[in-house]
Every structure is written in structure tokens, then in C-alpha cells.
C-alpha atoms as a PDB file:
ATOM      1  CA  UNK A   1     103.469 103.575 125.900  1.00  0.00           C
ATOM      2  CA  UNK A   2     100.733 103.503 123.435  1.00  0.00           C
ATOM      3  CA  UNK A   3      97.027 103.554 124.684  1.00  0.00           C
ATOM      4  CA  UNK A   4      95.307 100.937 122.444  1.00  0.00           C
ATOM      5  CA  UNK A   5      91.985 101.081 124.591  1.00  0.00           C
ATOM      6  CA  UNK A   6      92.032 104.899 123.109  1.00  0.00           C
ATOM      7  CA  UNK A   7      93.536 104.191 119.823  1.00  0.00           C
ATOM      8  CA  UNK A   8      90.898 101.377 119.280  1.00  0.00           C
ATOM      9  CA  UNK A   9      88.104 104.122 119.861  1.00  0.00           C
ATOM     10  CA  UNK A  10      89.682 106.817 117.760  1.00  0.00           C
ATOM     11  CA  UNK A  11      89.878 103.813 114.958  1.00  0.00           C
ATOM     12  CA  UNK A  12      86.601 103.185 114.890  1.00  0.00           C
ATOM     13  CA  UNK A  13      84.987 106.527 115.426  1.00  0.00           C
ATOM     14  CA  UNK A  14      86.810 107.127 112.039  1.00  0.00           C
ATOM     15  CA  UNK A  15      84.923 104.229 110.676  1.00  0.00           C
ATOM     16  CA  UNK A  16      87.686 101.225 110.800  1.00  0.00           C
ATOM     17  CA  UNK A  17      87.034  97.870 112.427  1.00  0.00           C
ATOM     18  CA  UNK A  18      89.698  97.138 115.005  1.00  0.00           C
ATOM     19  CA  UNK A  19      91.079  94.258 116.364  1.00  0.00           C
ATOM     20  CA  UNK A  20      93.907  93.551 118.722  1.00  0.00           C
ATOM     21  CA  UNK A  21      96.733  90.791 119.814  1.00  0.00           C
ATOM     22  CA  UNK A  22      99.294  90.167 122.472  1.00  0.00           C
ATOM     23  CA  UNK A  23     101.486  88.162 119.730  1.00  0.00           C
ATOM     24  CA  UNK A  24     102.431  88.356 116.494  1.00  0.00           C
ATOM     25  CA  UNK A  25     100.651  83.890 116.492  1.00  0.00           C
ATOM     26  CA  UNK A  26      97.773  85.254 117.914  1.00  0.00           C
ATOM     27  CA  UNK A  27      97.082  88.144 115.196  1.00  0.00           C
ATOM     28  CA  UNK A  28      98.230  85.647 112.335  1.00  0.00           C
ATOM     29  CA  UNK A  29      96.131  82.801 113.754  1.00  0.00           C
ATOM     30  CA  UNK A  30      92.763  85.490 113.744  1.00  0.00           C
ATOM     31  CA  UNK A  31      93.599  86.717 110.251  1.00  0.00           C
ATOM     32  CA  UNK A  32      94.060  82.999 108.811  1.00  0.00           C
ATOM     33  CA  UNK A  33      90.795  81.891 110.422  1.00  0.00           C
ATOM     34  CA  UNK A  34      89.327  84.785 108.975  1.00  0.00           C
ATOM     35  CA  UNK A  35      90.354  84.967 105.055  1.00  0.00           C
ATOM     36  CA  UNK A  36      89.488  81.708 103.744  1.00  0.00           C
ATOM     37  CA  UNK A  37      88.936  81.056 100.186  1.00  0.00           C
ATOM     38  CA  UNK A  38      89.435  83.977  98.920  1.00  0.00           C
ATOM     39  CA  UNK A  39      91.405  86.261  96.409  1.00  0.00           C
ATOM     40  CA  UNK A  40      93.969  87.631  98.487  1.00  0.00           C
ATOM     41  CA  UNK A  41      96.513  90.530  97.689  1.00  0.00           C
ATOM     42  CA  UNK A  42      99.672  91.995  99.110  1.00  0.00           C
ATOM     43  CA  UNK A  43     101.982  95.114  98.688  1.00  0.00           C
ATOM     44  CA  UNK A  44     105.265  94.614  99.702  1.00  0.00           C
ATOM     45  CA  UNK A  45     105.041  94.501 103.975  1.00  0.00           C
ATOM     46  CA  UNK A  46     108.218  93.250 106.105  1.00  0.00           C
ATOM     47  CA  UNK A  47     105.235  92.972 108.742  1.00  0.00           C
ATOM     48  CA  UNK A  48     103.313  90.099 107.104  1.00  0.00           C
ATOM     49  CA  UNK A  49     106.291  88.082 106.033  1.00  0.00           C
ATOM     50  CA  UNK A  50     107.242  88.162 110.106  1.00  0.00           C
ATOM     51  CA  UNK A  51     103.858  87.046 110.853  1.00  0.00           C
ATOM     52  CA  UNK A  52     104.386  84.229 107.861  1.00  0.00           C
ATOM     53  CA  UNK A  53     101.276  84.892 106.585  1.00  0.00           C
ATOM     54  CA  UNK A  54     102.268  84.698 102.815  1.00  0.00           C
ATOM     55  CA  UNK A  55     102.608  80.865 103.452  1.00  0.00           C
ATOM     56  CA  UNK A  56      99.561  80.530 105.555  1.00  0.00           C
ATOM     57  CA  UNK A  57      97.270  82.241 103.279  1.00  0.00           C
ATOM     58  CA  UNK A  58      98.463  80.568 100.069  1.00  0.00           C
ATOM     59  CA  UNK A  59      97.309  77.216 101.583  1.00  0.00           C
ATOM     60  CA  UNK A  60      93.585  77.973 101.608  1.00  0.00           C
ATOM     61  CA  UNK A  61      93.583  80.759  98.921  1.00  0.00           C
ATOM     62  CA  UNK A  62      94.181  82.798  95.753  1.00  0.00           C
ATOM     63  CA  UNK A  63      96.992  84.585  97.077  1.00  0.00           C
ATOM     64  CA  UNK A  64      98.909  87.285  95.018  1.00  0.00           C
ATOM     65  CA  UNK A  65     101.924  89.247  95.363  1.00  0.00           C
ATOM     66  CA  UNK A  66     105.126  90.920  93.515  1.00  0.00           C
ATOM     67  CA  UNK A  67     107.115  89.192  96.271  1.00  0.00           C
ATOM     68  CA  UNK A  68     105.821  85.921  95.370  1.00  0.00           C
ATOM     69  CA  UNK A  69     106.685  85.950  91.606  1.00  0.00           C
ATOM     70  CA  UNK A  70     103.449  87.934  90.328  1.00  0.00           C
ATOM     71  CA  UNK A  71     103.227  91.417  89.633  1.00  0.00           C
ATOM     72  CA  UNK A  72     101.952  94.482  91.055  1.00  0.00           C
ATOM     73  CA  UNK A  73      98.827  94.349  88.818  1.00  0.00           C
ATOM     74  CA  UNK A  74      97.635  90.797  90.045  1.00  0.00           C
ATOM     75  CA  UNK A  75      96.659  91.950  93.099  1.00  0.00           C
ATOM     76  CA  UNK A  76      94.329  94.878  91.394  1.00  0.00           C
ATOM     77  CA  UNK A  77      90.894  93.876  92.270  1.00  0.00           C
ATOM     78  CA  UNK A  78      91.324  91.270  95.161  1.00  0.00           C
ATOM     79  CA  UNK A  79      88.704  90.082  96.857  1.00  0.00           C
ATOM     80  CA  UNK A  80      90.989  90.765 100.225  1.00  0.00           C
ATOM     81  CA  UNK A  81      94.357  93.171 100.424  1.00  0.00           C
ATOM     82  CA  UNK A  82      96.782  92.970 102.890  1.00  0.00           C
ATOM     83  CA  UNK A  83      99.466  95.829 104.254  1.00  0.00           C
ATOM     84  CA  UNK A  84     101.115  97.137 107.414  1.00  0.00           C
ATOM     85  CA  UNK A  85     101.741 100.911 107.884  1.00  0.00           C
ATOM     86  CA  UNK A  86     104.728 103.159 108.687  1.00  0.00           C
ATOM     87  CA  UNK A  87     102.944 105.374 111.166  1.00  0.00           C
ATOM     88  CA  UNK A  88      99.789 105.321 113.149  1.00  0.00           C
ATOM     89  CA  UNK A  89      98.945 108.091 115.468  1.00  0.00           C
ATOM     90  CA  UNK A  90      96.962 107.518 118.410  1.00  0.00           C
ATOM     91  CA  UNK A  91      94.702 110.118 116.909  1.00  0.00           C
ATOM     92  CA  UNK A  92      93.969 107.487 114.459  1.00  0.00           C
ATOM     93  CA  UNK A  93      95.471 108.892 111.367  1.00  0.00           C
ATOM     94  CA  UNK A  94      96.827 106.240 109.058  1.00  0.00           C
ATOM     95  CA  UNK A  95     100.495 106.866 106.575  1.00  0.00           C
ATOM     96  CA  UNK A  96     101.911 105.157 103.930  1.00  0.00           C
ATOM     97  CA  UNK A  97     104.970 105.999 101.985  1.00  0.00           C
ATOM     98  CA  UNK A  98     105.552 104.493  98.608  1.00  0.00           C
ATOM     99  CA  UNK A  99     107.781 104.438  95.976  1.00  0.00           C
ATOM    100  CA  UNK A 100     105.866 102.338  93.157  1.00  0.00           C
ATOM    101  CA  UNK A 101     102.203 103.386  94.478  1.00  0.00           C
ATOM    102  CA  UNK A 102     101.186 100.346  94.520  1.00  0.00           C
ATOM    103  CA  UNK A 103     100.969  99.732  98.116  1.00  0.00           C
ATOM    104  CA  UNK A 104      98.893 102.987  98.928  1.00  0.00           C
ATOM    105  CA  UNK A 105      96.798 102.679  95.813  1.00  0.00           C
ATOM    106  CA  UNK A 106      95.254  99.570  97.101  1.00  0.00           C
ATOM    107  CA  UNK A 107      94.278 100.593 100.475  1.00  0.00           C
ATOM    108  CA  UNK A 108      92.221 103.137  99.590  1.00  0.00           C
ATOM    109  CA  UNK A 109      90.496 101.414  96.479  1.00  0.00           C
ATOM    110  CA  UNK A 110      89.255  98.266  94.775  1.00  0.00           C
ATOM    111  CA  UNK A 111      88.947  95.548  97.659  1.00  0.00           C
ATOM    112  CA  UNK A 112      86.321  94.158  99.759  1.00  0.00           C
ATOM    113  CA  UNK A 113      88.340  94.170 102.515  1.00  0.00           C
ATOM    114  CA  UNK A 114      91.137  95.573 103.660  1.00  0.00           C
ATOM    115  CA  UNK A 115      93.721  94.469 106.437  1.00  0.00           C
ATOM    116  CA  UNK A 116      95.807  96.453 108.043  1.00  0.00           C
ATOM    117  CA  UNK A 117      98.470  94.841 110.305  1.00  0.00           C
ATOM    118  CA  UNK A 118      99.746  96.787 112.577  1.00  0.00           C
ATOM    119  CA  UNK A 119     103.015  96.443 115.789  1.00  0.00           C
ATOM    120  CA  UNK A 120     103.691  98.756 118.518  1.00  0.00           C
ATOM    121  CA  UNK A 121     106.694 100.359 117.324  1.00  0.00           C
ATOM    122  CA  UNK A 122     104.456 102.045 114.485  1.00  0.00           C
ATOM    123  CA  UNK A 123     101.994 103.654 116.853  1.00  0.00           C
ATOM    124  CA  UNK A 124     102.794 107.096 117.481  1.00  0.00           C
ATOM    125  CA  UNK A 125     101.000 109.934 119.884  1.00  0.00           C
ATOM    126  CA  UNK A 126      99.510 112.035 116.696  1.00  0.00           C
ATOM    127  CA  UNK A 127      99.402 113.067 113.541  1.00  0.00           C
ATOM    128  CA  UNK A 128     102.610 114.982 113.651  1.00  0.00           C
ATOM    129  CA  UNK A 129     104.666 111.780 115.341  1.00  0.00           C
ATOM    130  CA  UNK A 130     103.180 109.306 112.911  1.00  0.00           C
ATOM    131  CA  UNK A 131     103.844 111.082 110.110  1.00  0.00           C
ATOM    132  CA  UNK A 132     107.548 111.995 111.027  1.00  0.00           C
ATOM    133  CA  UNK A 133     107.942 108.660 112.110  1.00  0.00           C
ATOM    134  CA  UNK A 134     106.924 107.343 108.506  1.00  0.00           C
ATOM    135  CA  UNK A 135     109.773 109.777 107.095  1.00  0.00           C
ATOM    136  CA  UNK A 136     112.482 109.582 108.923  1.00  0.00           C
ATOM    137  CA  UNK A 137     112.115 105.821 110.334  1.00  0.00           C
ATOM    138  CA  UNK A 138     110.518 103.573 108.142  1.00  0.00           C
ATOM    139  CA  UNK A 139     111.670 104.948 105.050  1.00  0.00           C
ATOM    140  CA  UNK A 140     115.190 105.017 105.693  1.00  0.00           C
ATOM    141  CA  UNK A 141     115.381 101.562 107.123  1.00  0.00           C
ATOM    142  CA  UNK A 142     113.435 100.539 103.810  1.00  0.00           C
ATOM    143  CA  UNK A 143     115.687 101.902 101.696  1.00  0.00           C
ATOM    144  CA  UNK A 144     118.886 100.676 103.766  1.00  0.00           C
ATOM    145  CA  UNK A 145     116.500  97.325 103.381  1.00  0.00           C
ATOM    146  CA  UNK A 146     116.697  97.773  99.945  1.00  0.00           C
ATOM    147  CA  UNK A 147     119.993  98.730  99.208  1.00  0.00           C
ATOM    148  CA  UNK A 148     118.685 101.872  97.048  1.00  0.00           C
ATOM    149  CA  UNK A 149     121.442 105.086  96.419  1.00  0.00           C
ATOM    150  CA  UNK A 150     119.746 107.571  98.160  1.00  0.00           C
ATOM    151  CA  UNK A 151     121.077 109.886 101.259  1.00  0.00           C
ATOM    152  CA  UNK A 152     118.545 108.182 103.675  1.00  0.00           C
ATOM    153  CA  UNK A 153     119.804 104.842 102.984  1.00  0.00           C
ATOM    154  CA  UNK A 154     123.759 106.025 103.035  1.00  0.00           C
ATOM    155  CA  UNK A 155     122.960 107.471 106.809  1.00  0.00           C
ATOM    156  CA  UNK A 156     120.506 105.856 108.007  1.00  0.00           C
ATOM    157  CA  UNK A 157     119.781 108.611 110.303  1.00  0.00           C
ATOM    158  CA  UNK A 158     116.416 110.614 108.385  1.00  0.00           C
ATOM    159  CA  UNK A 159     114.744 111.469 105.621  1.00  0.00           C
ATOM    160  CA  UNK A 160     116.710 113.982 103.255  1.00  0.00           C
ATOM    161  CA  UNK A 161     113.712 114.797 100.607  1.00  0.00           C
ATOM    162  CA  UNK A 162     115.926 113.925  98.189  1.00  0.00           C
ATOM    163  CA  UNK A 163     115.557 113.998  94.802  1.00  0.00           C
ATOM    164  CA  UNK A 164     117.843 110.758  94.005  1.00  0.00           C
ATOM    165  CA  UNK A 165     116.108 108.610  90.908  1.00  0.00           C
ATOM    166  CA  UNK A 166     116.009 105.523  93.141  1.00  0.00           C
ATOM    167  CA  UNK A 167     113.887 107.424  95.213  1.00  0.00           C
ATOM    168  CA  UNK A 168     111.508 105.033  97.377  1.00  0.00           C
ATOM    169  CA  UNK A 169     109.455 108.181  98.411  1.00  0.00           C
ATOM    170  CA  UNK A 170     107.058 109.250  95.675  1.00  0.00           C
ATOM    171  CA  UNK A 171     104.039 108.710  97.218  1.00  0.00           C
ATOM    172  CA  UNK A 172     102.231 109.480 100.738  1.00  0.00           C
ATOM    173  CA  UNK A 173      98.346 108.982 102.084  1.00  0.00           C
ATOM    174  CA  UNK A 174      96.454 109.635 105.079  1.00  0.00           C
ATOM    175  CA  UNK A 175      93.470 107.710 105.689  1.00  0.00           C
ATOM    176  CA  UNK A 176      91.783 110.210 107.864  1.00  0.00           C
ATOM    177  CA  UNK A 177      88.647 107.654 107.954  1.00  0.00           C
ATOM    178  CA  UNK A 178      87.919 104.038 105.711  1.00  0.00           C
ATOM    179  CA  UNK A 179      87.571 104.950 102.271  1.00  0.00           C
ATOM    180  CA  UNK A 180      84.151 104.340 100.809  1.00  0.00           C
ATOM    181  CA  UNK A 181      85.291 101.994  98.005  1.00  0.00           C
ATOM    182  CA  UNK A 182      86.864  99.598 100.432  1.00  0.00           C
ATOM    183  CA  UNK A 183      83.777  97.541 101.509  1.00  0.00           C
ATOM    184  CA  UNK A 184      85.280  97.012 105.127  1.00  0.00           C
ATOM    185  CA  UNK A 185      88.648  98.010 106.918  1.00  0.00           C
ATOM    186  CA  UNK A 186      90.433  96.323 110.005  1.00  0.00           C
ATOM    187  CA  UNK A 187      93.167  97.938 112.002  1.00  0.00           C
ATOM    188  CA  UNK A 188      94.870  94.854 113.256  1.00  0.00           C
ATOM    189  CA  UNK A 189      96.833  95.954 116.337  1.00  0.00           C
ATOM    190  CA  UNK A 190      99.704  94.174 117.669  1.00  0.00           C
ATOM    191  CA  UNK A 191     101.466  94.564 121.339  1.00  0.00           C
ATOM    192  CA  UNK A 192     105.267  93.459 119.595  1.00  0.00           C
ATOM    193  CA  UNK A 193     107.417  95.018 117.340  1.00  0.00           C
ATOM    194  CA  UNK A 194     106.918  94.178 113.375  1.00  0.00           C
ATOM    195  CA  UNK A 195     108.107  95.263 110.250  1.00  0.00           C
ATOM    196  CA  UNK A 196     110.413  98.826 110.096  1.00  0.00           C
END
């Protein structure tokens, strides 16, 4: 079991704000509240659609997204981006994997804020964990998710480093601590399973 109470500390020792919910409702009530009026963007995150924050959001603001019929470019220079991760280490090391860049591009430049939703099942003991986790969990089941030709999505079982041209795997960061051009960061932790 995840500490949070130490995770929270780590987080924000490494310059991230940090927030955190019981329930999925309860973290996408606080983040509605919270981003009102605003340009919002979001790389592609099975997390937020659970929450049903795409709908929310779009209600009360400029909200932009390749899974809402714009493209990857309309959410360049957002006021407000929104993501999940694949692996979080109590440590407080943050990974992304991405295929398009896209996704990891924006958290680490070009918004005034940056949201980072987060459930339990991505929260891993260190830097090691979260990263293997990232590999060899959330990547496969994205690519199963996808339906991409690649070994990981054929098994199921881990990543194969493949070098298959539907690759979903091109990319990977580490946010060691909040990038300096994103004007303010939030770790938005979650005590229930989201996203893969």
C-alpha cells in the first residue's frame, strides 16, 4: 500500500503542488471548481475520460483535444493541460510513455498550469517500480487498448522493445521536479484505480 502522506511530501519537496481524493467525484468535483473559464488542453488519458471530465470542462470552457475532434496542435499553448501518468514512484519521480509526443511534450512546456491526475494503481515504491511499471503495464494494455501490431499488444504480458512501425513507445520523460516553463504543477492523487 502506497504512503500518500510520504508521497505528498516527496511531491512537493520536488516543487509540485499536491492534492488528494478518496473518489474519483471528489477529485473531478475539485478540478471542475478549479479550471473555470479557461483554455483547457488534453493528451489522450483513459484517466480523465473515467473521471468524465472532458464533458465537465467543456461546459464552462475552451476545451481542446484530439479525442474530441481537434488535433494535437490545438492544445499547444493552453492556458491549462490536463494528463494522467503511467508510473509514479513514491520517490516522486514522474513517467510518461508516448508514441506521438504529444502527451509528454506538453507537460513539461507551454502551459500555465498543469494537472496531473493521478489513481493508486499507478503509484509505485521508486524510481525503478514506476518506471517498469510504465513499460511493461501501461503500455501494453495501451496498445492492446489500441489494437496496434506490436508484440506487447499480441501478449499482453510486457514490454518487448520492439521495433514494430506501430510502435506506441517512442517517447519517455521523467519529471524529476516541475519544469520551469510550466507556471504551476498539481499532482492530483486518487485512492481508486484509473486509467491503465
Amino acid at each position: 500500500m502506497a504512503n500518500l502522506e510520504q508521497l505528498q511530501e516527496n511531491l512537493r519537496a520536488r516543487g509540485f503542488e499536491c492534492s488528494c481524493f478518496a473518489t474519483a467525484r471528489e477529485a473531478a468535483d475539485y478540478l471542475d471548481a478549479k479550471i473555470d473559464g479557461c483554455t483547457v488542453g488534453m493528451g489522450g488519458s483513459m484517466t480523465i475520460q473515467q473521471l468524465g471530465l472532458m464533458e465537465r470542462l467543456a461546459a464552462h470552457n475552451d476545451f481542446r483535444s484530439h479525442w474530441t475532434g481537434g488535433t494535437w496542435a490545438d492544445c499547444e499553448g493552453t492556458q491549462v493541460y490536463l494528463c494522467s501518468v503511467n508510473g509514479l514512484a513514491e520517490t516522486g519521480e514522474i513517467i510518461n510513455i508516448d508514441g506521438s509526443g504529444n502527451r509528454v511534450a506538453a507537460t513539461i512546456y507551454g502551459h500555465q498550469e498543469l494537472y496531473l491526475v493521478v489513481g493508486i494503481n499507478k503509484i509505485a515504491p521508486d524510481y525503478e517500480s514506476a518506471l517498469w511499471r510504465a513499460r511493461n503495464i501501461a503500455a501494453p494494455r495501451n496498445a492492446q487498448r489500441l489494437g496496434v501490431d506490436t508484440p506487447c499488444a499480441k501478449k499482453g504480458d510486457r514490454c518487448y522493445d520492439c521495433s514494430s512501425p506501430q510502435r506506441i513507445c517512442r517517447a519517455l520523460t521523467v519529471l524529476w521536479e516541475k519544469p520551469r516553463a510550466i507556471g504551476r504543477a498539481e499532482v492530483v492523487l486518487v485512492g481508486e484505480e484509473l486509467g491503465l
